[in-house]
C-alpha atoms as a PDB file:
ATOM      1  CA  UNK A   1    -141.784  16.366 -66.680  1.00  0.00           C
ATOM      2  CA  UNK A   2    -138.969  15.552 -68.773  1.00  0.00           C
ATOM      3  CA  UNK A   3    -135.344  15.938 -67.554  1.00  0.00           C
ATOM      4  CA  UNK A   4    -134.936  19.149 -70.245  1.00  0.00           C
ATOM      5  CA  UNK A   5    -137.593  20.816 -68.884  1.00  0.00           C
ATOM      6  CA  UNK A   6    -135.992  20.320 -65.253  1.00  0.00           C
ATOM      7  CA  UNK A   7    -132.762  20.945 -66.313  1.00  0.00           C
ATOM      8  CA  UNK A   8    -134.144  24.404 -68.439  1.00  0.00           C
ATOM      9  CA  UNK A   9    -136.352  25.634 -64.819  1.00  0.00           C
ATOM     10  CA  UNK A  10    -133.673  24.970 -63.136  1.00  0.00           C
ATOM     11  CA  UNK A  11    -131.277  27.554 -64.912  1.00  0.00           C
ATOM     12  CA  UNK A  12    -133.079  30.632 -64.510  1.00  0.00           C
ATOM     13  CA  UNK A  13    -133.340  30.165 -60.679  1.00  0.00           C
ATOM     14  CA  UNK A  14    -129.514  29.231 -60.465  1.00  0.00           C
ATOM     15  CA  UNK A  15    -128.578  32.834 -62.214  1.00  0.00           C
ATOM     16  CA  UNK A  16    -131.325  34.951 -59.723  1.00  0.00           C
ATOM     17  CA  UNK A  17    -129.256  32.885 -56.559  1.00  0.00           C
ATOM     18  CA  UNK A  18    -125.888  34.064 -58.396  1.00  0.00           C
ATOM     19  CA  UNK A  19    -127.650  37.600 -58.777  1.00  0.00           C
ATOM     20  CA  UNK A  20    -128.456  37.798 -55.285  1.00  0.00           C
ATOM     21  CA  UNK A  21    -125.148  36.325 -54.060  1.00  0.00           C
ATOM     22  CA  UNK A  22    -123.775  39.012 -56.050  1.00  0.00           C
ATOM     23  CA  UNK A  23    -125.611  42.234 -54.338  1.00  0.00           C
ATOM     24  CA  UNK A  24    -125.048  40.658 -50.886  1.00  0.00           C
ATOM     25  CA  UNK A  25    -121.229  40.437 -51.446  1.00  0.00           C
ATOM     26  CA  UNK A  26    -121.205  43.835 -52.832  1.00  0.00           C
ATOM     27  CA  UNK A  27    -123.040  45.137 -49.979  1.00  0.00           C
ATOM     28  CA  UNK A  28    -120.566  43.370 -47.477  1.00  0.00           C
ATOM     29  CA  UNK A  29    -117.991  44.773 -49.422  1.00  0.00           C
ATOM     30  CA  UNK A  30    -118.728  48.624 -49.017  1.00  0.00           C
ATOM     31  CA  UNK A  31    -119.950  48.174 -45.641  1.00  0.00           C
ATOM     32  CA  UNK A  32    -116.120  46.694 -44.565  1.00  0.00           C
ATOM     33  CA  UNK A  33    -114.915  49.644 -46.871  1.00  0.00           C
ATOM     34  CA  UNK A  34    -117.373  52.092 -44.282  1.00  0.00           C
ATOM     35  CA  UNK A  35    -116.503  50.664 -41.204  1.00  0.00           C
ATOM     36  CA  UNK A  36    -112.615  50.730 -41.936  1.00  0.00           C
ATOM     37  CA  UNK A  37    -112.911  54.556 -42.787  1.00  0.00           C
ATOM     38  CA  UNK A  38    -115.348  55.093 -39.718  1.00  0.00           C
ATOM     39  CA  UNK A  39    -113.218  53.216 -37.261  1.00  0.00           C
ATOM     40  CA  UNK A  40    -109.577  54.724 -38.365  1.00  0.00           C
ATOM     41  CA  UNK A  41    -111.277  58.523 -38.459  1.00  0.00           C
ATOM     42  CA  UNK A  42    -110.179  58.174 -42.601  1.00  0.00           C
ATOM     43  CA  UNK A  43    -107.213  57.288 -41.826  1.00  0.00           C
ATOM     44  CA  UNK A  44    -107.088  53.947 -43.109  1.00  0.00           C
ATOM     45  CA  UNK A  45    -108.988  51.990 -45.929  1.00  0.00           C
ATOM     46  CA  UNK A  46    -109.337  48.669 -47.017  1.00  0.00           C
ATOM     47  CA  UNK A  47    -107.191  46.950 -49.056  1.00  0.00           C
ATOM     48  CA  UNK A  48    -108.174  43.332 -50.905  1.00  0.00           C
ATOM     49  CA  UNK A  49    -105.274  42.276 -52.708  1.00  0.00           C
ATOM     50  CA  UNK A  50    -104.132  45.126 -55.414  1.00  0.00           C
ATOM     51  CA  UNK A  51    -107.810  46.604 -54.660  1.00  0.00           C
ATOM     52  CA  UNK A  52    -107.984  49.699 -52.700  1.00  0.00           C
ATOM     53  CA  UNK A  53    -111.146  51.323 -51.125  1.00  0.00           C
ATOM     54  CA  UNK A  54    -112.280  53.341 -54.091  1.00  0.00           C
ATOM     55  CA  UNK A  55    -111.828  50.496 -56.081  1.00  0.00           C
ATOM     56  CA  UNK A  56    -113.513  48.168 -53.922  1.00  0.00           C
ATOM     57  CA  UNK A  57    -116.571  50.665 -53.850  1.00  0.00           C
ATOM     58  CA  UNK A  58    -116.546  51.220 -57.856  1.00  0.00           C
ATOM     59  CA  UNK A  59    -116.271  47.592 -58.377  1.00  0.00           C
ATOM     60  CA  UNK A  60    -118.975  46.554 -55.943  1.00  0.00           C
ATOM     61  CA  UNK A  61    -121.493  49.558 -57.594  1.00  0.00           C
ATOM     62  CA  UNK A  62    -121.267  48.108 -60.997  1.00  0.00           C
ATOM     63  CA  UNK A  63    -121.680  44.362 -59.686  1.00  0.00           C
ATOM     64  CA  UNK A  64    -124.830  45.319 -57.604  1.00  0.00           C
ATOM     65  CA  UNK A  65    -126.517  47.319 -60.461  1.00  0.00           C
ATOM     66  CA  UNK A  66    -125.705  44.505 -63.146  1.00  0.00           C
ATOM     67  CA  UNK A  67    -127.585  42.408 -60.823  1.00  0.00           C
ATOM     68  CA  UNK A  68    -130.332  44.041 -59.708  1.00  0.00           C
ATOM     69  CA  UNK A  69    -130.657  44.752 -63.417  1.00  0.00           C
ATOM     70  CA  UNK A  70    -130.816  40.912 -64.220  1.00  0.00           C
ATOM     71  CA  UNK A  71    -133.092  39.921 -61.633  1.00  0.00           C
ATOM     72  CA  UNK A  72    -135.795  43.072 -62.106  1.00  0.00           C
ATOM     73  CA  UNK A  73    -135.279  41.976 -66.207  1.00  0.00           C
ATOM     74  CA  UNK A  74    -135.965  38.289 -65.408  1.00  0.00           C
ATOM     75  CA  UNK A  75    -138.698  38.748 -62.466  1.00  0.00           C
ATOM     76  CA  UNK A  76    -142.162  37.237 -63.791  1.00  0.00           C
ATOM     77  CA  UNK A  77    -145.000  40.798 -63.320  1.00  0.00           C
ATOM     78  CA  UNK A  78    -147.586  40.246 -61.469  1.00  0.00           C
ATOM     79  CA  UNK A  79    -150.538  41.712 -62.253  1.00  0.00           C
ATOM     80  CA  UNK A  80    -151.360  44.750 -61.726  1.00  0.00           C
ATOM     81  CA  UNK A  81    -147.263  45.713 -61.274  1.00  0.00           C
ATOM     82  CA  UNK A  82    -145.957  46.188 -64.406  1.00  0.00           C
ATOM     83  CA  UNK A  83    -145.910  49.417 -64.714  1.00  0.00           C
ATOM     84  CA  UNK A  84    -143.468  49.353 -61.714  1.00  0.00           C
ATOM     85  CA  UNK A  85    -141.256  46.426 -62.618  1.00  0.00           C
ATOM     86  CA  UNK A  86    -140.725  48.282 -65.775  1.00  0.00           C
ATOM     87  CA  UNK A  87    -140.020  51.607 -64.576  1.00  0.00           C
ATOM     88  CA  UNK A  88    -137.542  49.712 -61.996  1.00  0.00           C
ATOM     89  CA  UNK A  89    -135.992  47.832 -64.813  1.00  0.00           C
ATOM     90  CA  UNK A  90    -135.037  51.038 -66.764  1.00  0.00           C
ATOM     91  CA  UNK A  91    -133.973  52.552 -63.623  1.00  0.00           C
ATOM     92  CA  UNK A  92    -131.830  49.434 -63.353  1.00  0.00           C
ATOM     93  CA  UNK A  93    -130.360  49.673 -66.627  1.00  0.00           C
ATOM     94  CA  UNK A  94    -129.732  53.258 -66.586  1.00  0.00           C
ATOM     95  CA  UNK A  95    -127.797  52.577 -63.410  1.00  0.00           C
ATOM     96  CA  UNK A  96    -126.053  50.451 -64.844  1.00  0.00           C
ATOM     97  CA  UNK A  97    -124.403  52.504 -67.877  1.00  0.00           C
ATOM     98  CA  UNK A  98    -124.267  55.708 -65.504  1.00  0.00           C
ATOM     99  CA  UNK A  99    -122.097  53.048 -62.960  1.00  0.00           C
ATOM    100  CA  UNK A 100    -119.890  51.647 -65.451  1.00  0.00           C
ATOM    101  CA  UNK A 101    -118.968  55.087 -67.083  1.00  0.00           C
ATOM    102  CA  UNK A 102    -118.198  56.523 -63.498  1.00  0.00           C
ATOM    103  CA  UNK A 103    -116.346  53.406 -63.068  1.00  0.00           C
ATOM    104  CA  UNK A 104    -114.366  53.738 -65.960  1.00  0.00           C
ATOM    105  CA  UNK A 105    -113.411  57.488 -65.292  1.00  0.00           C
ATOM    106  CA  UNK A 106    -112.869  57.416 -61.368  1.00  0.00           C
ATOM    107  CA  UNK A 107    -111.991  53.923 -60.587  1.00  0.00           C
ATOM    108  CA  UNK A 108    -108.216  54.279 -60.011  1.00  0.00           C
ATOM    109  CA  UNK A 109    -105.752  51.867 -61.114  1.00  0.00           C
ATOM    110  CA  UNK A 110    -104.858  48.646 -58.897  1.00  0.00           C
ATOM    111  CA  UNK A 111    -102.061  49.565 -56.533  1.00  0.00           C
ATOM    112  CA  UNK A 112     -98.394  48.803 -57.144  1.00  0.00           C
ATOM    113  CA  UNK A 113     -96.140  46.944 -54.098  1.00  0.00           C
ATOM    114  CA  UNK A 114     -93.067  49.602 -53.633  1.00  0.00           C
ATOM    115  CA  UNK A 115     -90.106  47.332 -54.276  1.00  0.00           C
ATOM    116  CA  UNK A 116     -86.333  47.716 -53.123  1.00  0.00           C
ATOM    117  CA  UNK A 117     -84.019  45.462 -54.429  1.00  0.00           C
ATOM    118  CA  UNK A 118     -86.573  43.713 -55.855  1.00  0.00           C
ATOM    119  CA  UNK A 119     -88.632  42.459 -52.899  1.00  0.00           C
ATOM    120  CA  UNK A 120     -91.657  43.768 -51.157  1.00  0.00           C
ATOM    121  CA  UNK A 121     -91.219  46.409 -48.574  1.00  0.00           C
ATOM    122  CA  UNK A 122     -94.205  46.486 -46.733  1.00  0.00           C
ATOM    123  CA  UNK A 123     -95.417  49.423 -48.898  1.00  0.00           C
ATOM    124  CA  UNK A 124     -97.824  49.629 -51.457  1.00  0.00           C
ATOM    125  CA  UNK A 125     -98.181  52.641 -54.133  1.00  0.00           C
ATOM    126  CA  UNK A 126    -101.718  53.914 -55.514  1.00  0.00           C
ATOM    127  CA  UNK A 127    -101.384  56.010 -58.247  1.00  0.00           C
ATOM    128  CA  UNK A 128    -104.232  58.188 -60.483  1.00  0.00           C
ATOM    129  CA  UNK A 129    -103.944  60.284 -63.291  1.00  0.00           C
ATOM    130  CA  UNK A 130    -106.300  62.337 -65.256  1.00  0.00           C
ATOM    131  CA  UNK A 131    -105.066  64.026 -68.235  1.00  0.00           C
ATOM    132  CA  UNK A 132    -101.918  65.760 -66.984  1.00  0.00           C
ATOM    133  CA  UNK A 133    -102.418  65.616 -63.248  1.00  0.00           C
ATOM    134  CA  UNK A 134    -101.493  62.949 -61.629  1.00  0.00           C
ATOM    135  CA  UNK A 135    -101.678  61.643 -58.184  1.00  0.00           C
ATOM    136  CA  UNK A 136     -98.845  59.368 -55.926  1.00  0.00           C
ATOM    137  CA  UNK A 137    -100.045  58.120 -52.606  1.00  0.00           C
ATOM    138  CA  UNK A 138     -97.810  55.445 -50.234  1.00  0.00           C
ATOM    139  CA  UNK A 139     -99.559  53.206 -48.399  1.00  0.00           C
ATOM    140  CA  UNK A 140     -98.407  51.401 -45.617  1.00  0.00           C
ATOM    141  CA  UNK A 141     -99.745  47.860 -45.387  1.00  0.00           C
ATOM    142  CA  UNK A 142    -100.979  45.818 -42.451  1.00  0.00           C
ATOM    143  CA  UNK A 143    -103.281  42.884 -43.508  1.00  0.00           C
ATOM    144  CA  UNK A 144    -106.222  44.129 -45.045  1.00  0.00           C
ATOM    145  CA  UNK A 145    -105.610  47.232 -44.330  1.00  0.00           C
ATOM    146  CA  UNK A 146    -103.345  50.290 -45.762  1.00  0.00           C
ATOM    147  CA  UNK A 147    -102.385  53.760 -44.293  1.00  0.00           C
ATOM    148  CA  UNK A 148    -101.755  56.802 -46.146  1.00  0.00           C
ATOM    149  CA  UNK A 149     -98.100  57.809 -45.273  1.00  0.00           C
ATOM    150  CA  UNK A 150     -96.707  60.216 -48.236  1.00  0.00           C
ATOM    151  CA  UNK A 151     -98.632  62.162 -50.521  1.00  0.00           C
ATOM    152  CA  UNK A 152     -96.721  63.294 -53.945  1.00  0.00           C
ATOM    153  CA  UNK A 153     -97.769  63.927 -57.455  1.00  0.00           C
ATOM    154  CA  UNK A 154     -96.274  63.801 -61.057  1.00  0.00           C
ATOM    155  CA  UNK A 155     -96.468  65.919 -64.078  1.00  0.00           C
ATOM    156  CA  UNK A 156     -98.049  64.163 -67.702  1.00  0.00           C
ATOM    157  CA  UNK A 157    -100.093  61.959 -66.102  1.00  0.00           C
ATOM    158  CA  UNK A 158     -96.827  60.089 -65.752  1.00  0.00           C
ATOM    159  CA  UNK A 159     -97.407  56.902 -63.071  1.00  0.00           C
ATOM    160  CA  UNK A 160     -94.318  56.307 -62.723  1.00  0.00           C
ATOM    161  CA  UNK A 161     -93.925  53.360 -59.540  1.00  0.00           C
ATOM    162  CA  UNK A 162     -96.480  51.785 -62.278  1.00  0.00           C
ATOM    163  CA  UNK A 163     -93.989  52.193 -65.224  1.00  0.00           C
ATOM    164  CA  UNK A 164     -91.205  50.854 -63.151  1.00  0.00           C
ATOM    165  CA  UNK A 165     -89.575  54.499 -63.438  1.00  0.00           C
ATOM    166  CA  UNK A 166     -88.261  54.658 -59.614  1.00  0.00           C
ATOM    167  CA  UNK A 167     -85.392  53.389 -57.425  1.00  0.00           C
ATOM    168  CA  UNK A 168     -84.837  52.612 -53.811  1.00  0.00           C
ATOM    169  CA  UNK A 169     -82.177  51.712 -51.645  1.00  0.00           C
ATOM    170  CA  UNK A 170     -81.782  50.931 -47.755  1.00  0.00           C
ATOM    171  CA  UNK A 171     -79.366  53.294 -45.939  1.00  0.00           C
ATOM    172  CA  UNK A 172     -79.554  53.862 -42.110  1.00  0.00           C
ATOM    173  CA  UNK A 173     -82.725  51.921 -41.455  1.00  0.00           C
ATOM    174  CA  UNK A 174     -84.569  54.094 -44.405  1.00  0.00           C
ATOM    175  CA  UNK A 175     -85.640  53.190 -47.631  1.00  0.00           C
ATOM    176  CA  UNK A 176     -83.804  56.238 -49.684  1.00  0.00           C
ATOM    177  CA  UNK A 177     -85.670  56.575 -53.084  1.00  0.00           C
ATOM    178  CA  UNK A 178     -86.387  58.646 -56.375  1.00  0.00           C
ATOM    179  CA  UNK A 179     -89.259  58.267 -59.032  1.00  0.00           C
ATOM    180  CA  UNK A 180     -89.421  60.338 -62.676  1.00  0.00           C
ATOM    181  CA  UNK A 181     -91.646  63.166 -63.143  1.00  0.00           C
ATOM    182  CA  UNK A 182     -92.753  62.682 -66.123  1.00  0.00           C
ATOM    183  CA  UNK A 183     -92.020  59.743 -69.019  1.00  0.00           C
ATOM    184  CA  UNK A 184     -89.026  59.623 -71.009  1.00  0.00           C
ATOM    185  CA  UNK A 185     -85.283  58.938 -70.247  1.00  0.00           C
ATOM    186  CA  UNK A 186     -84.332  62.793 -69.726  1.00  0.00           C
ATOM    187  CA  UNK A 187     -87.044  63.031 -66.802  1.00  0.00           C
ATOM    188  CA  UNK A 188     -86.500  65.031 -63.864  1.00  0.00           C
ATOM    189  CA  UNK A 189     -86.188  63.089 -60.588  1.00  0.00           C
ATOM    190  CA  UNK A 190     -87.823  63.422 -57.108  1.00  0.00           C
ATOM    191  CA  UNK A 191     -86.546  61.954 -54.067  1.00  0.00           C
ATOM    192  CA  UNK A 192     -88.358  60.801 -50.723  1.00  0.00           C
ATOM    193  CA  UNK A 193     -87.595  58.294 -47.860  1.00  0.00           C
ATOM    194  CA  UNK A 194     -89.884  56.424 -45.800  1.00  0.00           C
ATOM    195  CA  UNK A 195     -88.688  54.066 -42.585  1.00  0.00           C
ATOM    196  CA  UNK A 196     -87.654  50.947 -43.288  1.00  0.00           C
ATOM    197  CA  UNK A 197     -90.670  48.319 -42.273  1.00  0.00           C
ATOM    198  CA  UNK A 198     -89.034  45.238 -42.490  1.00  0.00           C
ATOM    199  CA  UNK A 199     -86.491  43.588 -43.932  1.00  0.00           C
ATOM    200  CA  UNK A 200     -87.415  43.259 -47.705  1.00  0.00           C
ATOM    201  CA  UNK A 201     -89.169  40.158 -48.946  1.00  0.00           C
ATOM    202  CA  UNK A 202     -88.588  38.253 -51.582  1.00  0.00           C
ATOM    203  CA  UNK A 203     -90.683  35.400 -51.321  1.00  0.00           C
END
């Protein structure tokens, strides 16, 4: 056997390990996203970087069906089950689409650190809008993990922590801030406070 024909087996069975390393780290994934909900009572989620829990879930759908696609698409029949490995590849496929369309209109946006003076704050924003509702939710963050602490909203869709359309300011061991209501310079303002976590970061 020639070193082609090695090097051309070998390629198939590299992409169904990748395939498979896929669906188990997407499985992981939602199971930390269930056990952080289960353990906190919903109180917390899980938070990988600038993903939150929704978008961990979302993310981790898609992967798994684009992979399960591949490897029921790439599976040699056996005989007698074809009828099967077809019916699960469409199933696969359609699974697919369906996941990435959800995706696209439920996954929210990657959350935004809440900055005063320019350095971290301990707090993250997540933000989602659909059409002209919009939705504003602070998150307090420990590690991997993020509590809910204020729950707002703002008009137009308008994100605003995302546009950069807020201010803070520490006064009396409070971060003392205001975000716009909806785009443009002549926007009304809101105003909230939240304790002050730690000293701001700027590393």
């Amino acid at each position: 056997m020639s070193e082609r024909t090695l090097t051309a087996s070998r390629h198939p069975r590299m992409l169904q390990t990748a395939a498979t390393v896929a669906v188990a780290a997407a499985t992981i994934a939602v199971i930390g996203v269930a056990v952080v909900d289960s353990a906190s009572g919903g109180d917390a989620q899980l938070l990988l970087g600038t993903l939150p829990s929704r978008h961990i879930i979302g993310a981790s759908t898609i992967l798994a069906f684009i992979a399960i696609s591949y490897m029921l698409c790439t599976v040699s029949a056996p005989s007698g089950w074809l009828g099967p490995i077809v019916i699960g590849r469409l199933l696969s496929i359609g699974g697919t689409v369906v996941a990435v369309f959800w995706g696209f209109l439920t996954m929210p946006w990657l959350v935004t650190p809440l900055l005063v003076d320019g350095c971290e704050s301990g707090y993250v924003v997540e933000e989602r809008s659909f059409l002209f509702l919009s939705s504003i939710d602070v998150l307090e963050q420990d590690g991997l993990l993020a509590t809910p602490v204020l729950h707002t909203s703002a008009d137009d869709g308008h994100q605003p922590f995302t546009a950069g359309d807020y201010g803070t300011r520490v006064a009396d061991g409070q971060i003392a801030g205001w975000f716009a209501l909806e785009p443009g310079s002549a926007a009304r303002l809101t105003r909230f406070e939240l304790p002050l976590l730690q000293s701001p970061n700027c590393q």
